[in-house]
N, C-alpha and C. Protein backbone atom coordinates (compact mmCIF):
# COMPACT_ATOMS: atom_id res chain seq x y z
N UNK A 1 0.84 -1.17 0.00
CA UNK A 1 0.00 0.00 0.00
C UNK A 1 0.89 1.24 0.00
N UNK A 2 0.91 2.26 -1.08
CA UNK A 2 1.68 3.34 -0.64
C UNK A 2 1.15 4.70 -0.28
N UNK A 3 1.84 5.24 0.40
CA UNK A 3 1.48 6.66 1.13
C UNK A 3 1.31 7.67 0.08
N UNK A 4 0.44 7.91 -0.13
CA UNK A 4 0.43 9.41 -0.85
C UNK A 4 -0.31 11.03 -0.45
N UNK A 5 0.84 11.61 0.06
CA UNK A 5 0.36 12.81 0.31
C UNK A 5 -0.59 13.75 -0.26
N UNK A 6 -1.92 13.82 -0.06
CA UNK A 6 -2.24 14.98 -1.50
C UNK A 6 -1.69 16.24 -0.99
N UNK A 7 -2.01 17.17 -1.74
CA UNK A 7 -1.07 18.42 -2.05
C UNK A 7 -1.67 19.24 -1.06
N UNK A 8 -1.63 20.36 -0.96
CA UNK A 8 -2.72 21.45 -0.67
C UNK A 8 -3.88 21.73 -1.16
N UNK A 9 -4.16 21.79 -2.43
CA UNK A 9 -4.47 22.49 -3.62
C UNK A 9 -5.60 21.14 -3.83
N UNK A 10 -4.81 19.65 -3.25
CA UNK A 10 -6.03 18.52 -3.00
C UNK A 10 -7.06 18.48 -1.88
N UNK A 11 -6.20 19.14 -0.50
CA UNK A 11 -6.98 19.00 0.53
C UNK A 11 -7.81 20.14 0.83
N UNK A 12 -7.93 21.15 0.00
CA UNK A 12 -8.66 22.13 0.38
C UNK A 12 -9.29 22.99 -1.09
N UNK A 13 -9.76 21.80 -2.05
CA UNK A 13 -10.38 22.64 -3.17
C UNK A 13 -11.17 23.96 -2.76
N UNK A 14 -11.51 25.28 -4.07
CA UNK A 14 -12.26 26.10 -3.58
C UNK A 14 -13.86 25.76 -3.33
N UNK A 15 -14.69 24.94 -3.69
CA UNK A 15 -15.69 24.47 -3.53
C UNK A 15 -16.24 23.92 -2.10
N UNK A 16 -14.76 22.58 -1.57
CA UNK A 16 -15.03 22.76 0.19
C UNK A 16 -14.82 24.09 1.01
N UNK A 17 -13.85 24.95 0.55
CA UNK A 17 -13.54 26.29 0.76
C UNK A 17 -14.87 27.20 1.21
N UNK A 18 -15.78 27.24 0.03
CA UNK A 18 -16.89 27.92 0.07
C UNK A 18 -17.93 27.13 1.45
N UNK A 19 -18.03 25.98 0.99
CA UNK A 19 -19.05 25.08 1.33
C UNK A 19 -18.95 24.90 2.76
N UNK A 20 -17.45 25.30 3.21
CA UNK A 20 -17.34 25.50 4.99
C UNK A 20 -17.45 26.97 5.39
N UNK A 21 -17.04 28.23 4.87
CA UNK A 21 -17.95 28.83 5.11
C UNK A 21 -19.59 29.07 4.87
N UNK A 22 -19.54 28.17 3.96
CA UNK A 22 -21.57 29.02 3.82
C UNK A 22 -21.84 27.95 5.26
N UNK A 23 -21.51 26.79 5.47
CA UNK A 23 -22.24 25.89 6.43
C UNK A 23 -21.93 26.83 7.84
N UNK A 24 -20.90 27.71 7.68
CA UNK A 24 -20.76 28.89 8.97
C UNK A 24 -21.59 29.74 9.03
N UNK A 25 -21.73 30.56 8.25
CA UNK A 25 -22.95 31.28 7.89
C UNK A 25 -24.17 30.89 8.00
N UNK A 26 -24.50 29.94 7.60
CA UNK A 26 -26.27 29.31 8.19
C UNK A 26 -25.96 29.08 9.10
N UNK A 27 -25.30 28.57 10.03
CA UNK A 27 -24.92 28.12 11.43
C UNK A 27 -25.45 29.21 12.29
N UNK A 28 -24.51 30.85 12.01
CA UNK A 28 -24.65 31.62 12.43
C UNK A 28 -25.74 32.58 12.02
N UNK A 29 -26.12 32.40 11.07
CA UNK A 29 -27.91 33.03 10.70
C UNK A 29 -28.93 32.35 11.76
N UNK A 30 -28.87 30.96 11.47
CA UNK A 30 -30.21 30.09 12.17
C UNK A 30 -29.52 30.60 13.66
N UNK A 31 -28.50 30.72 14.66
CA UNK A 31 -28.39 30.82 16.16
C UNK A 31 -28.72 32.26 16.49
N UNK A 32 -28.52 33.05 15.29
CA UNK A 32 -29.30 34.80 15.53
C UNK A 32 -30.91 34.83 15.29
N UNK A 33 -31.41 33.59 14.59
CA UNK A 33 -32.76 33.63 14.09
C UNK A 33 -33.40 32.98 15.27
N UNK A 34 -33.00 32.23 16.23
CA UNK A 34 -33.45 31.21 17.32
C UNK A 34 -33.10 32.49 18.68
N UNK A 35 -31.91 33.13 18.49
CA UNK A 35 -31.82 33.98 19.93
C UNK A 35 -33.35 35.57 19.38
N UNK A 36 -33.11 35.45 18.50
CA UNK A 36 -34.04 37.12 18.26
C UNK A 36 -35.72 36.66 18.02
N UNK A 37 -35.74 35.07 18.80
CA UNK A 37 -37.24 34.95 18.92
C UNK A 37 -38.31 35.03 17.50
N UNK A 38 -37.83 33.87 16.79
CA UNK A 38 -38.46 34.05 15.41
C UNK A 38 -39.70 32.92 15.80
N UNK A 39 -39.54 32.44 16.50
CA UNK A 39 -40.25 31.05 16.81
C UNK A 39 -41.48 31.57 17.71
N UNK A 40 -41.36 32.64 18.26
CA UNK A 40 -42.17 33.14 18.93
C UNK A 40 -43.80 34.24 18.79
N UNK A 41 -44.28 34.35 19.32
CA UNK A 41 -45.48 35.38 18.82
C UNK A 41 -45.01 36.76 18.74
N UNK A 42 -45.09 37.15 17.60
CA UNK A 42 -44.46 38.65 18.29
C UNK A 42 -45.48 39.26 18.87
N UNK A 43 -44.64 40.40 19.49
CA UNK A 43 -45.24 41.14 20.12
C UNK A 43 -46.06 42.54 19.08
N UNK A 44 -46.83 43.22 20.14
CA UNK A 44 -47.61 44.32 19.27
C UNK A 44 -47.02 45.79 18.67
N UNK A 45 -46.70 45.70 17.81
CA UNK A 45 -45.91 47.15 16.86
C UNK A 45 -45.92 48.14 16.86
N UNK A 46 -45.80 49.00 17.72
CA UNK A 46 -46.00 50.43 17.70
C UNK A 46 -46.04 50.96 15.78
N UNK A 47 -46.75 51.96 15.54
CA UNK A 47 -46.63 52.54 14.24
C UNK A 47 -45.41 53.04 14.03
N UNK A 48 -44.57 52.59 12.95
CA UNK A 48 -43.75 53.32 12.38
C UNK A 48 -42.47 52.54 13.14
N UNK A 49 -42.76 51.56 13.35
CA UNK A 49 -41.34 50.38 13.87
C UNK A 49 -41.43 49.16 12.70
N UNK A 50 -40.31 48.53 12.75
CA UNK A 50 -40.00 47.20 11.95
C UNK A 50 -40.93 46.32 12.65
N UNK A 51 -41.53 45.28 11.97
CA UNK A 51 -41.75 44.08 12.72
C UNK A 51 -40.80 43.17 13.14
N UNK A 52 -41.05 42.74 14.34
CA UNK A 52 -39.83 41.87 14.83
C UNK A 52 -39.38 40.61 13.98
N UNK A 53 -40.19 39.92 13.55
CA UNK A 53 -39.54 39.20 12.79
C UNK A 53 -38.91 39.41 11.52
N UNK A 54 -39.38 40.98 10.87
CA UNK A 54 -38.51 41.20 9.70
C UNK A 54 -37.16 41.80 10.39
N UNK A 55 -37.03 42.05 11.51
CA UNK A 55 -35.95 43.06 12.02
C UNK A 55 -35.14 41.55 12.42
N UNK A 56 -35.75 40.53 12.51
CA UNK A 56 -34.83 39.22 13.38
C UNK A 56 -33.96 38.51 12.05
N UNK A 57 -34.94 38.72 10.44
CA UNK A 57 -34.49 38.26 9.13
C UNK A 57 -33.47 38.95 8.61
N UNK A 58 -33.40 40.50 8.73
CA UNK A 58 -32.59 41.06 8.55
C UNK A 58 -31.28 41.11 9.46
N UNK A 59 -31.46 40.60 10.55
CA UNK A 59 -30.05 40.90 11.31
C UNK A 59 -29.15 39.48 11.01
N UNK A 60 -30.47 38.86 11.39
CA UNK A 60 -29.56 37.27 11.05
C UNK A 60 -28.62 37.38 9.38
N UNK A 61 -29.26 38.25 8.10
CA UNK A 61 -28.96 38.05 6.96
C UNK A 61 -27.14 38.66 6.91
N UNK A 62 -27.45 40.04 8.14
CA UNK A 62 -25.71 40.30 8.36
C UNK A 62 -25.01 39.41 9.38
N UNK A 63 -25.61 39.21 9.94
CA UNK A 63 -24.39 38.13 11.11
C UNK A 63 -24.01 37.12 9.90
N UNK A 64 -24.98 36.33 9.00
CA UNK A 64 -24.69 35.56 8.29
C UNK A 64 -23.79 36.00 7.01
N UNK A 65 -23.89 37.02 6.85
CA UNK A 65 -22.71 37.57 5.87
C UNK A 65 -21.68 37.91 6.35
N UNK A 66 -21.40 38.69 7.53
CA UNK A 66 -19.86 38.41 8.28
C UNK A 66 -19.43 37.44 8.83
N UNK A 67 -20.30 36.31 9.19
CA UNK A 67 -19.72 34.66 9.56
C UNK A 67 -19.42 34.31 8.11
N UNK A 68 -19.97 34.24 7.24
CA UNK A 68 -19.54 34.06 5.49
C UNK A 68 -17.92 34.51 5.45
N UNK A 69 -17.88 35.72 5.58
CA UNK A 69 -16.79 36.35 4.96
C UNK A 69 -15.44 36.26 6.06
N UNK A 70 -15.87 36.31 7.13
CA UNK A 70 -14.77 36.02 8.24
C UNK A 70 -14.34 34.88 7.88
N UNK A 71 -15.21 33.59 7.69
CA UNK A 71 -14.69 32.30 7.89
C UNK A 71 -13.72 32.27 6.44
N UNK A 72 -14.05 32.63 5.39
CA UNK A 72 -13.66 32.14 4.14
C UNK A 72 -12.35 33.27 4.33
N UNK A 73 -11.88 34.73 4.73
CA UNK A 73 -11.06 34.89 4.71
C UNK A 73 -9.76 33.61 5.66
N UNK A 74 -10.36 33.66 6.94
CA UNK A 74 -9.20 33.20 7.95
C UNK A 74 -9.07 31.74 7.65
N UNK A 75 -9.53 31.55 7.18
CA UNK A 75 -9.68 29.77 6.40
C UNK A 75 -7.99 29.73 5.63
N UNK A 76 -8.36 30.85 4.36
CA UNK A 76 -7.26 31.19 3.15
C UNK A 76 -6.32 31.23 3.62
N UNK A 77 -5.77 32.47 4.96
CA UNK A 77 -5.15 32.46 5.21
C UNK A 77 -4.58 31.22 6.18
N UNK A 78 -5.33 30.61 6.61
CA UNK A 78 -4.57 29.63 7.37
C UNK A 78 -3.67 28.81 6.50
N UNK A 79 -4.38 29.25 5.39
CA UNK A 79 -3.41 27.72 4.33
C UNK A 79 -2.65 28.22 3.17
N UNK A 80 -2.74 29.52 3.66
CA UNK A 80 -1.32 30.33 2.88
C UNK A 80 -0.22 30.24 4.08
N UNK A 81 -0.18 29.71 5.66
CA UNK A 81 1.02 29.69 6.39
C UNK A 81 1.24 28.38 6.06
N UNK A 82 0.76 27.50 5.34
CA UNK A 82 1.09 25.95 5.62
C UNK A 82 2.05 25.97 4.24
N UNK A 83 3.78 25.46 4.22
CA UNK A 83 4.18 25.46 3.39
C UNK A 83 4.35 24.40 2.68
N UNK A 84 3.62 23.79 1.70
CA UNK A 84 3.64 22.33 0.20
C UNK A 84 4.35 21.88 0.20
N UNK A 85 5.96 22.41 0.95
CA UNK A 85 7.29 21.05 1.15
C UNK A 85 7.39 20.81 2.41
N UNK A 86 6.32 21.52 3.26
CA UNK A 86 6.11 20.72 4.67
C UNK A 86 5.46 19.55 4.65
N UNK A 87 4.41 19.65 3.75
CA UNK A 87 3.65 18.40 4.08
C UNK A 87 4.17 16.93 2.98
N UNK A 88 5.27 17.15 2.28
CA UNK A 88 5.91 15.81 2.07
C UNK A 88 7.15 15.52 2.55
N UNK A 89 7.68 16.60 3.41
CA UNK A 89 8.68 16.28 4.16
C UNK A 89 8.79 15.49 5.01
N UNK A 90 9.71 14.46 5.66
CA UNK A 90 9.43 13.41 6.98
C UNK A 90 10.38 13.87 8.12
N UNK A 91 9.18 13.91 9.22
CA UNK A 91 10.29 14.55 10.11
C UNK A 91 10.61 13.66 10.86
N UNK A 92 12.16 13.05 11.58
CA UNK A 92 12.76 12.41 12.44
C UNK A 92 13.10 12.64 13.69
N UNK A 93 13.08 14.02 14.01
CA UNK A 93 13.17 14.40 15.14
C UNK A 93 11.95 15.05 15.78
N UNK A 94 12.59 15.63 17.15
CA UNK A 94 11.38 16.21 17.77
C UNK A 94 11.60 17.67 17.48
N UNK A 95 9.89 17.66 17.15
CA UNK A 95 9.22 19.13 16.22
C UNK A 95 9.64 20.40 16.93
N UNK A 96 9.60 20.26 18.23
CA UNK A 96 10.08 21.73 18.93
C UNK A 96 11.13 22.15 19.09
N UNK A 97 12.16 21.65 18.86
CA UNK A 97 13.58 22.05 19.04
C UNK A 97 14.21 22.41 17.66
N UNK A 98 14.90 23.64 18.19
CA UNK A 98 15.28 24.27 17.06
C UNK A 98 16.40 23.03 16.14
N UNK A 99 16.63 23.88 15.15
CA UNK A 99 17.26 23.21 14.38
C UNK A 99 18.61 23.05 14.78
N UNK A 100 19.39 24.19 15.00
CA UNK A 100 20.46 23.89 15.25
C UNK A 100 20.77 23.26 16.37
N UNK A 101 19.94 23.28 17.83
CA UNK A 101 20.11 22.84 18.82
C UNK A 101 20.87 21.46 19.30
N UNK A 102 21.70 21.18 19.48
CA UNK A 102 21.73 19.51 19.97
C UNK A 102 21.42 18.82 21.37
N UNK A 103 21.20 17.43 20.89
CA UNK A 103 20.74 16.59 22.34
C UNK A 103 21.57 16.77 23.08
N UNK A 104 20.83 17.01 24.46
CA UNK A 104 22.19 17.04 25.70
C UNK A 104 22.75 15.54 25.58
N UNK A 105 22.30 14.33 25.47
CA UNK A 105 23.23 13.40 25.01
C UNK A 105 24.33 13.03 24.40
N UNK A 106 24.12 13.79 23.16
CA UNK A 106 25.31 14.12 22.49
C UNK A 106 26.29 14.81 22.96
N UNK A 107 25.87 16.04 23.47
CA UNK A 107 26.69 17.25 24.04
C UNK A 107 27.62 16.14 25.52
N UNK A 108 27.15 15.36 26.16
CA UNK A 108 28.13 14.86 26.88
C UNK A 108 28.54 13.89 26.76
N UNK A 109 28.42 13.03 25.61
CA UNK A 109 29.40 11.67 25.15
C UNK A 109 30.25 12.29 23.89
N UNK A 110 30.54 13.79 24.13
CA UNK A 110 30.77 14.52 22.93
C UNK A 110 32.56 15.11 23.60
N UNK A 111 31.89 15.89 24.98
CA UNK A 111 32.89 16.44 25.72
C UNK A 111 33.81 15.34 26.83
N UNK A 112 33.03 14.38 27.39
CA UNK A 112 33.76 12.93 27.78
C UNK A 112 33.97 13.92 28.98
N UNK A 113 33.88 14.90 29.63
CA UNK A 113 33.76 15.00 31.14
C UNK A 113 32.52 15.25 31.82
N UNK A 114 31.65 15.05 31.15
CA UNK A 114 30.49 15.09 31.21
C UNK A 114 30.31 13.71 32.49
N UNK A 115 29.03 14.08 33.63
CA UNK A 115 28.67 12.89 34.29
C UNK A 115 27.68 11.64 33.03
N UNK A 116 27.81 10.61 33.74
CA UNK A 116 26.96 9.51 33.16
C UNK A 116 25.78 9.97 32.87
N UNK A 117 24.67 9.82 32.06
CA UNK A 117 23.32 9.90 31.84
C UNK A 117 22.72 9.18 33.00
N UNK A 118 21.96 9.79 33.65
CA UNK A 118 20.97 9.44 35.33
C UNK A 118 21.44 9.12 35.97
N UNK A 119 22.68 10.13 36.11
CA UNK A 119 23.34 9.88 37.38
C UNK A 119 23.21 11.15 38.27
N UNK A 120 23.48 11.31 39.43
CA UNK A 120 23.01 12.20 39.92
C UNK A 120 23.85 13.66 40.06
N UNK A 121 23.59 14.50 40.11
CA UNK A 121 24.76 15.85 39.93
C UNK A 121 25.41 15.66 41.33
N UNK A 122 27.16 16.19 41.21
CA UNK A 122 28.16 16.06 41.53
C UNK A 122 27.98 16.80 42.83
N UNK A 123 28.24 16.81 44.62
CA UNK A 123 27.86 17.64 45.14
C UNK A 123 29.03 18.77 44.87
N UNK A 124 29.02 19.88 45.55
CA UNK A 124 30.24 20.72 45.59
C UNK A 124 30.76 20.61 46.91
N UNK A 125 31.92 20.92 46.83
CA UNK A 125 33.14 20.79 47.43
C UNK A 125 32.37 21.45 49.29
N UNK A 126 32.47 20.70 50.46
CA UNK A 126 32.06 21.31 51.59
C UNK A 126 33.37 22.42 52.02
N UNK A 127 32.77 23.48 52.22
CA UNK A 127 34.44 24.63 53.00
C UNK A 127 34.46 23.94 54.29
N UNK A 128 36.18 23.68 54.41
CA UNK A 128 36.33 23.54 55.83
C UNK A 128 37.02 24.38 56.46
């Protein structure tokens, strides 16, 4: 069986692109349409006010257009920091340590006055 990495450009066509923000956007329309009481009776209208449920259609229609547009920007950008020879690269070591850094292991079967590995530190000298 062999490993094959897809690319970027595989794991994130523009179509799922869209299709995870719009599923953000209704997410966040229907939880503004459920908090602003659409389900409910409205109440009685003074003359010359919105009705509540057109005022609950319209707000939800912008929350749902800045959950749209937020998500689909910070999405892009997340996968403009991910760099295409990271993800077929194999890494052997451990991810947090810088590059140049070396194992303290090395560093004392390196210098040979180094104590043994789990041994316990040396006390210092008592003044008499």
């Amino acid at each position: 069986m062999t490993d094959q990495r897809p690319s970027r450009r595989e794991l994130m066509k523009p179509a799922q692109l869209l299709g995870l923000a719009f599923a953000a956007a209704v997410f966040g329309g229907v939880i503004t349409l459920m908090s602003m009481g659409i389900l409910q009776e409205p109440r009685p209208v003074p003359a010359g006010e919105m009705h509540p449920h057109l005022k609950a259609w319209v707000v939800s229609g912008v929350v749902a257009g800045i959950v749209f547009i937020v998500t689909l920007v910070t999405i892009a950008l997340l996968l403009l920091a991910v760099d295409p020879a990271q993800l077929t690269k194999q890494i052997d070591r451990p991810v947090l340590l810088p590059d140049d850094e070396a194992t303290p292991d090395r560093d004392a079967t390196a210098s040979g006055d180094a104590a043994a590995p789990g041994a316990p530190p040396a006390d210092p000298p008592s003044p008499r």
